[in-house]
Protein backbone atom coordinates (compact mmCIF):
# COMPACT_ATOMS: atom_id res chain seq x y z
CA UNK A 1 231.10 -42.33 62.27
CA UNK A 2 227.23 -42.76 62.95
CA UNK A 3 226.97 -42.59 66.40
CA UNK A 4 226.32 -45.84 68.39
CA UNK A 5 226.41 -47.68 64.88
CA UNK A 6 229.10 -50.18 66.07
CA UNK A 7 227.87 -50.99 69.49
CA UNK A 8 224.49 -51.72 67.75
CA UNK A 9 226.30 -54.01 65.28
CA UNK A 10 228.22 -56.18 67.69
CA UNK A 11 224.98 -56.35 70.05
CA UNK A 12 223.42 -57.81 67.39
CA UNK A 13 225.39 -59.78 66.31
CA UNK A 14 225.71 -61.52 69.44
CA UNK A 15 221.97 -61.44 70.14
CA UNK A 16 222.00 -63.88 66.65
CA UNK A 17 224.72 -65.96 68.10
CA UNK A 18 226.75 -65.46 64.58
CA UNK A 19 230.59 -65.52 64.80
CA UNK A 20 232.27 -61.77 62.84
CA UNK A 21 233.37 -64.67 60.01
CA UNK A 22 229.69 -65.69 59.63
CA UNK A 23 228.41 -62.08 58.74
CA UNK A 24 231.44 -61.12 56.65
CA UNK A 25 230.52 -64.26 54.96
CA UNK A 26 226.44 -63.23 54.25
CA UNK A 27 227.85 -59.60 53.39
CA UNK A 28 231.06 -60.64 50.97
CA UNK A 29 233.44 -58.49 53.62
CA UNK A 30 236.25 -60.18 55.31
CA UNK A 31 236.14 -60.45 59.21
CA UNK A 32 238.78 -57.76 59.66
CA UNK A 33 236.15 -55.33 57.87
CA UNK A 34 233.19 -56.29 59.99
CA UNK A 35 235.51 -56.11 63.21
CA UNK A 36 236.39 -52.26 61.79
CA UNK A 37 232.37 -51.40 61.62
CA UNK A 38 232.09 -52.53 65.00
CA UNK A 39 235.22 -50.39 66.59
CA UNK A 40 233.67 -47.41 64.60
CA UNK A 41 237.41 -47.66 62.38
CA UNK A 42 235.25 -48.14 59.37
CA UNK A 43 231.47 -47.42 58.32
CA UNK A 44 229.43 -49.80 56.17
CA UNK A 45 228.90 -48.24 53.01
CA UNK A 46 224.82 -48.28 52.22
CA UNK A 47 225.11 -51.24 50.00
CA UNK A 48 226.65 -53.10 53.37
CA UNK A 49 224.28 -51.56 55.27
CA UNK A 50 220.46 -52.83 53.91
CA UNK A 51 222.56 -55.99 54.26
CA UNK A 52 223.35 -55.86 57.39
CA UNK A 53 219.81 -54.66 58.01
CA UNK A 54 218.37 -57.43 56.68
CA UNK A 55 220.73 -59.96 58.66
CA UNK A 56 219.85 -58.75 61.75
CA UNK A 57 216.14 -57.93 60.63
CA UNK A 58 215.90 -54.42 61.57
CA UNK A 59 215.15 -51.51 59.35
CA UNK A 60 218.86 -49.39 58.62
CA UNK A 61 216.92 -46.26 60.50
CA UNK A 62 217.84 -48.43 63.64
CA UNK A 63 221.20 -48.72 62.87
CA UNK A 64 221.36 -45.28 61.57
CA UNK A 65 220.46 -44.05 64.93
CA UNK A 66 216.93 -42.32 63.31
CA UNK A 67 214.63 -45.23 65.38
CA UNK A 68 215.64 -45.66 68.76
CA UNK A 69 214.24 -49.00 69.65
CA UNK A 70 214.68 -52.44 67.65
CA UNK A 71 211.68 -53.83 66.39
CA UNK A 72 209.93 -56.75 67.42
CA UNK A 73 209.01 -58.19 64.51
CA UNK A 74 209.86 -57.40 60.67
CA UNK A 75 207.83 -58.97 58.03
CA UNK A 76 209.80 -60.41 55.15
CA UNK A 77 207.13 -59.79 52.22
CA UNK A 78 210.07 -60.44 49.64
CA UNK A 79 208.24 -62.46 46.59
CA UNK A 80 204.52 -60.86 47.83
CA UNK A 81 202.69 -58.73 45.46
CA UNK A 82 201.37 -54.87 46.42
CA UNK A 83 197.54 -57.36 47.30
CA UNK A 84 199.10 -59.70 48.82
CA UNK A 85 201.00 -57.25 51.30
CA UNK A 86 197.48 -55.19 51.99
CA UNK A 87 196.13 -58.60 52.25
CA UNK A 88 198.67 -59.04 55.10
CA UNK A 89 198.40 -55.41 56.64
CA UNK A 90 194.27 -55.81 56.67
CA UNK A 91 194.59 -58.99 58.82
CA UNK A 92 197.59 -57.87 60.95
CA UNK A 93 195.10 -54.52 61.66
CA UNK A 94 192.06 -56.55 62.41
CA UNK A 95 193.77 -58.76 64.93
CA UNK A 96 195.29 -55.79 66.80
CA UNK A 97 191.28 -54.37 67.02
CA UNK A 98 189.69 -57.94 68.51
């Protein structure tokens, strides 16, 4: 078991406000397997994991324990091309310096 995996799953879960039946839904799981991940009976296999990591929009180093905060914000740049995303990084860096 990755340790504090499940309580991290269930917290956010809840912080989302979706029901176990809504994620196993968005992951193809049934509830009984999500309710496993978070008791720590069962562990998400990676596939489940990037995801769940992507439900919950949090990198899977959270939930793998190697971050130990949650980011505030995550940048979907699904669709963006390798410009567009320095594009984005170039403005998001010369806002932080003003």
């Amino acid at each position: 078991m990755i340790k504090d995996l499940p309580n991290k799953l269930k917290a956010l879960r809840l912080k989302y406000g979706y029901s176990q039946k809504q994620v196993a839904n968005k992951v193809d799981v049934s509830s009984s397997i999500i309710s496993a991940y978070e008791t720590g009976e069962r562990t998400p296999s990676a596939e489940v994991l990037l995801s769940l990591s992507n439900i919950y929009n949090c990198s899977a180093d959270y939930l793998l324990g190697k971050q130990n905060f949650e980011p505030n914000v995550i940048l979907d740049t699904t669709g963006l091309s390798d410009d567009q995303i320095r594009a984005l990084n170039i403005l998001i860096e010369s806002i932080k310096n003003e």
